[in-house]
N, C-alpha and C. Protein backbone atom coordinates (compact mmCIF):
# COMPACT_ATOMS: atom_id res chain seq x y z
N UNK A 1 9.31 -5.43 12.50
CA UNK A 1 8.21 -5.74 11.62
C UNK A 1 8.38 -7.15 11.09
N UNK A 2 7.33 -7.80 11.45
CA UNK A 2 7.33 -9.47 11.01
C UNK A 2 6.77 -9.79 9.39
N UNK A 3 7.77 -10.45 8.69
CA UNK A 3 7.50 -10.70 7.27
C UNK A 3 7.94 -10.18 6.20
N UNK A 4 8.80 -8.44 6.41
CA UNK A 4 9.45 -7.66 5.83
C UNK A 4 8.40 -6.80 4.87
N UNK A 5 8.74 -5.84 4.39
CA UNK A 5 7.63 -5.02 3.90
C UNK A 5 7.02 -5.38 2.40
N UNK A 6 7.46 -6.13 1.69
CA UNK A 6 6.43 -7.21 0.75
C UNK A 6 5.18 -7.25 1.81
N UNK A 7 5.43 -8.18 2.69
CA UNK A 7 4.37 -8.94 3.34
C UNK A 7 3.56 -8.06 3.79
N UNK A 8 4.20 -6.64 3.98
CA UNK A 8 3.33 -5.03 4.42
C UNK A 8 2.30 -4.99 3.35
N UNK A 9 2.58 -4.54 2.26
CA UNK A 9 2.12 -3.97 0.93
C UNK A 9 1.17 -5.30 0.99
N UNK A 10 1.35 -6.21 0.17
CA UNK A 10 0.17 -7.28 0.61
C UNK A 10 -1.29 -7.08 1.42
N UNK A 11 -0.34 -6.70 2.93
CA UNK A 11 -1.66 -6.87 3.79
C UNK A 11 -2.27 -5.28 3.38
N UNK A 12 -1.73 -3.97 3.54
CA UNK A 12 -2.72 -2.87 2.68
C UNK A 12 -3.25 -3.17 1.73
N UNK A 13 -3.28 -4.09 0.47
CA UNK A 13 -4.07 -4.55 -0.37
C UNK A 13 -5.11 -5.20 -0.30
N UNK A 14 -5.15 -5.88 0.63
CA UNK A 14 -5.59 -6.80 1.44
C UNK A 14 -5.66 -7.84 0.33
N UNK A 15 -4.65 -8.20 0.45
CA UNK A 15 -4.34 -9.76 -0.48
C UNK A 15 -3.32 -10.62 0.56
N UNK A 16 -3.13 -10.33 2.04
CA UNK A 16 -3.15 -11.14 2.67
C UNK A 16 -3.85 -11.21 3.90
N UNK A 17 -4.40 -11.69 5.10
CA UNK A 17 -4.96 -11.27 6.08
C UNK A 17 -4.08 -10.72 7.15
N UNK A 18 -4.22 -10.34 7.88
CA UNK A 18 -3.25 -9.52 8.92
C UNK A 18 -3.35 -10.56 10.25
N UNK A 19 -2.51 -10.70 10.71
CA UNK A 19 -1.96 -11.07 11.99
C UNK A 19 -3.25 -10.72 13.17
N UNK A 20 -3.69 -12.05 13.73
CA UNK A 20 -4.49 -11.63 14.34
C UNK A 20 -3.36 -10.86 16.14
N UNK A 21 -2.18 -11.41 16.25
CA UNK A 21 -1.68 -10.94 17.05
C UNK A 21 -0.34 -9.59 16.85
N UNK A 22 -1.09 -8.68 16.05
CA UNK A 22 -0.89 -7.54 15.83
C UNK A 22 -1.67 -6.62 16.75
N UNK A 23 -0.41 -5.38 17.31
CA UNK A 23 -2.03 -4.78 18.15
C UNK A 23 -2.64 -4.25 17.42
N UNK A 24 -3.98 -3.72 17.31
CA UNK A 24 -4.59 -2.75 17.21
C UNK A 24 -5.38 -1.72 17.94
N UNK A 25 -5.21 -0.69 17.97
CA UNK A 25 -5.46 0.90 17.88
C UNK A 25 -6.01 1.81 17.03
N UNK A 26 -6.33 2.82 17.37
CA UNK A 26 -6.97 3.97 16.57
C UNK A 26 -6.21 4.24 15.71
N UNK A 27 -4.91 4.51 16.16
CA UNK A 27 -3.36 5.54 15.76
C UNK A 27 -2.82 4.44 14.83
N UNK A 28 -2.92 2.98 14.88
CA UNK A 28 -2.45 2.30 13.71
C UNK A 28 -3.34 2.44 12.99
N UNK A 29 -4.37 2.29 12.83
CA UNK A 29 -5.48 2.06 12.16
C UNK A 29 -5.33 3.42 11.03
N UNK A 30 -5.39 4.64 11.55
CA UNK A 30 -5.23 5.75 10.91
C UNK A 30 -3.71 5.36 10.20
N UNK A 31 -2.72 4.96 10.50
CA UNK A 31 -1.42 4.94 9.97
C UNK A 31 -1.49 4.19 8.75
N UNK A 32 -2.40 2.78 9.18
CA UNK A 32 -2.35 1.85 8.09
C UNK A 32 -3.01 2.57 6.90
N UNK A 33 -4.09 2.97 6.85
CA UNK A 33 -4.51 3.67 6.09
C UNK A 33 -4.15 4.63 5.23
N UNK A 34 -3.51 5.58 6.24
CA UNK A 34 -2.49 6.34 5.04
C UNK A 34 -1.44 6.07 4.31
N UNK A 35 -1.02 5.18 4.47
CA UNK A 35 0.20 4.46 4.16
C UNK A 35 -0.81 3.63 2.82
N UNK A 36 -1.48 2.95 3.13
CA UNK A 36 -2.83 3.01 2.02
C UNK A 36 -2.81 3.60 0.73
N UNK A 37 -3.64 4.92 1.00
CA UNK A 37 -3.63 5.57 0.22
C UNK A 37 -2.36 6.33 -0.77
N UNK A 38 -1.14 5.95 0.23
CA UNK A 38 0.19 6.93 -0.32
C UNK A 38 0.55 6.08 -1.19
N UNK A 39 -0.02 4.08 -0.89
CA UNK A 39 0.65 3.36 -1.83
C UNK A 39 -0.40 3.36 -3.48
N UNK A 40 -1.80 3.78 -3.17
CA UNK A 40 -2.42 3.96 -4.57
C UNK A 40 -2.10 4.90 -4.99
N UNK A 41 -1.73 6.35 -4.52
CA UNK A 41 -1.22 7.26 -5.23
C UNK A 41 -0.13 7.20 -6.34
N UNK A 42 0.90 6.31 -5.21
CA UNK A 42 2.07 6.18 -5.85
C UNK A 42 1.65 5.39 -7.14
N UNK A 43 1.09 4.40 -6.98
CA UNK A 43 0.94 3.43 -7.99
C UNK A 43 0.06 4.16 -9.49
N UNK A 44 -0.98 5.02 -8.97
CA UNK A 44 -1.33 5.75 -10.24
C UNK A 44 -0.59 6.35 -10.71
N UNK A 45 0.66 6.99 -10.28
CA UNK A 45 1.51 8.31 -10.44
C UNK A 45 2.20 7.29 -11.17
N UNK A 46 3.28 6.30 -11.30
CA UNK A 46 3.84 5.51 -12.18
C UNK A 46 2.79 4.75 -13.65
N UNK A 47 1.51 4.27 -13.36
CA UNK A 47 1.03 3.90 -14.46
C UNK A 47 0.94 5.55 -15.48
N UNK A 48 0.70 6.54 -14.48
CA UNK A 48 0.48 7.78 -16.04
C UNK A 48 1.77 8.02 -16.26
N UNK A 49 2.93 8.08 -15.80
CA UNK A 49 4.20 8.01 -16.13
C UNK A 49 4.76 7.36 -17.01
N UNK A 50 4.14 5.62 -17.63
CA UNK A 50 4.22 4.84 -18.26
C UNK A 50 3.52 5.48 -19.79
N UNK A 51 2.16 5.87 -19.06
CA UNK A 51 1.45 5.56 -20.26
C UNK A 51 1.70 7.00 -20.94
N UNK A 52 2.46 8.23 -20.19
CA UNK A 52 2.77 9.16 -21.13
C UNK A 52 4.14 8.98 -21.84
N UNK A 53 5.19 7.96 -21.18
CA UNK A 53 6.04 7.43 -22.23
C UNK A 53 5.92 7.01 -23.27
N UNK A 54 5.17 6.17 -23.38
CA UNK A 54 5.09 4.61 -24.23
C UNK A 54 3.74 5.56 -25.52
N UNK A 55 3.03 6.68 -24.81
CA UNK A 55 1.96 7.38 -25.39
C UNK A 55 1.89 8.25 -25.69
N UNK A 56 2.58 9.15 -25.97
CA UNK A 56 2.81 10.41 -26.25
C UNK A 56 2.32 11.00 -27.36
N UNK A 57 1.18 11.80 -27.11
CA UNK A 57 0.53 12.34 -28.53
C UNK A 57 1.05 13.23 -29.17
């Protein structure tokens, strides 16, 4: 993997553009994606984690 996985997370954000000499496929395409979604999950799952620390009624 070229750029190390920073440079991954980035391009699922799409806050960088992707390699035009990357292949693409169906089967990445579906991969990238989930990998996608597993990284907004994750990322909501830590902000309510935060905000039931710091918030606790």
């Amino acid at each position: 993997m070229k750029g190390g996985i920073w440079q991954q997370i980035l391009t699922y954000f799409y806050l960088r553009k992707r390699d035009p000499s990357d292949p693409t496929n169906a089967n990445i395409k579906m991969m990238h994606g989930m990998n996608r979604i597993s990284l907004f999950m994750f990322l909501i799952a830590i902000i309510v984690m935060v905000y039931r620390i710091f918030f606790k009624h």
